[in-house]
Protein backbone atom coordinates (compact mmCIF):
# COMPACT_ATOMS: atom_id res chain seq x y z
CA UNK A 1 0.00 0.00 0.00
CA UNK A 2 1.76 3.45 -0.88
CA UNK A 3 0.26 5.91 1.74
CA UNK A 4 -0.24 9.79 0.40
CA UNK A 5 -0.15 12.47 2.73
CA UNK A 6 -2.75 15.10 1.56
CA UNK A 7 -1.45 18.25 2.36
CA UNK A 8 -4.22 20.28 1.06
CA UNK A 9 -6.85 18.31 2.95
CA UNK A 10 -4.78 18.65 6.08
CA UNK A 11 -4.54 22.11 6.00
CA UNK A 12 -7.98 22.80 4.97
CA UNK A 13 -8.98 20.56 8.26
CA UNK A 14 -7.21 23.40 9.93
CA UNK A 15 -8.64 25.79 8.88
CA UNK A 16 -11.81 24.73 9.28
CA UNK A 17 -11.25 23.75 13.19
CA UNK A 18 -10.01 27.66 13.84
CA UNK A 19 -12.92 28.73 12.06
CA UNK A 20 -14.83 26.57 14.60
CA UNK A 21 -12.89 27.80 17.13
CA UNK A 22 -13.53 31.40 16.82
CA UNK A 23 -17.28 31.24 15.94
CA UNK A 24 -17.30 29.40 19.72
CA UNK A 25 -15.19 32.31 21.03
CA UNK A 26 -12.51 30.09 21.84
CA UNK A 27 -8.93 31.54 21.87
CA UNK A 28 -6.07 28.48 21.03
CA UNK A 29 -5.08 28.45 24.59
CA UNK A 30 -8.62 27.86 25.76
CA UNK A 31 -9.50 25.29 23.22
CA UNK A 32 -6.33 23.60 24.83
CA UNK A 33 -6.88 23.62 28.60
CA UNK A 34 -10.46 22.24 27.33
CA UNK A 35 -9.18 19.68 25.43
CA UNK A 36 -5.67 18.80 27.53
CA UNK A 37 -3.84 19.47 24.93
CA UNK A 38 -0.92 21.58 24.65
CA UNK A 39 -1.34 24.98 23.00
CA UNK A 40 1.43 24.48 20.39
CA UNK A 41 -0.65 21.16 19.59
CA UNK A 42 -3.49 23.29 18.52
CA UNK A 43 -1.88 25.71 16.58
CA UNK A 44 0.06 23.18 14.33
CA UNK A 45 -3.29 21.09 13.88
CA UNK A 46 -4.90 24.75 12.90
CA UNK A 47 -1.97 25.41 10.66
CA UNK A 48 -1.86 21.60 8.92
CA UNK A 49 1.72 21.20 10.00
CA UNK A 50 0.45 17.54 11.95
CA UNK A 51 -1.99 15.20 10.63
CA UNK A 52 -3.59 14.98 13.78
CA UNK A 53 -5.35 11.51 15.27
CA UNK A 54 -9.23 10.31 15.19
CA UNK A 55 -8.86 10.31 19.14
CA UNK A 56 -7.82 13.95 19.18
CA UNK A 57 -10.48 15.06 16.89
CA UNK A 58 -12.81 13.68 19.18
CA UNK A 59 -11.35 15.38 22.27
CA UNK A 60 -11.35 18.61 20.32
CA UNK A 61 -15.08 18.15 19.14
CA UNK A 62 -15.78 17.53 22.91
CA UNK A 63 -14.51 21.01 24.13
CA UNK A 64 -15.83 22.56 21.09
CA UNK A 65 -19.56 20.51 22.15
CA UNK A 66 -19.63 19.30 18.85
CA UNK A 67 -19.68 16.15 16.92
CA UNK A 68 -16.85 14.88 15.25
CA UNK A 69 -18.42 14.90 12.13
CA UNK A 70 -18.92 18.63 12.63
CA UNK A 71 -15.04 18.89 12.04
CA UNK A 72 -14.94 17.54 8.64
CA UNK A 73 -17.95 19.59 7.24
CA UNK A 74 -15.75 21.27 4.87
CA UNK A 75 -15.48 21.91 1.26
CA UNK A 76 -12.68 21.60 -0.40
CA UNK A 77 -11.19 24.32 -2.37
C-alpha cells in the first residue's frame, strides 16, 4: 500500500477547526486547557503542519460541544 499524505486536505482541516474555534469564542489556549492538549498542539493542527489523530479530533469536538463529524464539514477548495 503506498500511503499519500494530503497536504491540502490537512490544511484545509485546519482551517476549518479555527474557524470553529472562533465562531465558539474560543482563543487556542482555551480550546487547549479544554481539550488537555498543549497549545502548540493546537496551533500546528490549525496550521496543517500535523496530521492529527481520530482520538484527538474527538477530544477537540468535545470542548468545542460538537460532533466529530462537525469537524470535517468542509469543502474543499
Amino acid at each position: 500500500m503506498n500511503f499519500k499524505r494530503n497536504e491540502q486536505y490537512i490544511k484545509t482541516f485546519g482551517d476549518h477547526l479555527r474557524k470553529v474555534r472562533k465562531e465558539k469564542r474560543l482563543s487556542q489556549e482555551e480550546l487547549a486547557h479544554k481539550a488537555g492538549l498543549t497549545l502548540s498542539q493546537v496551533g500546528r493542527i490549525e496550521r496543517g503542519v500535523i496530521n492529527t489523530s481520530i482520538s484527538t479530533v474527538y477530544t477537540l469536538a468535545e470542548a468545542l460541544e460538537i460532533k466529530p463529524k462537525e469537524l470535517f464539514s468542509f469543502d474543499m477548495e
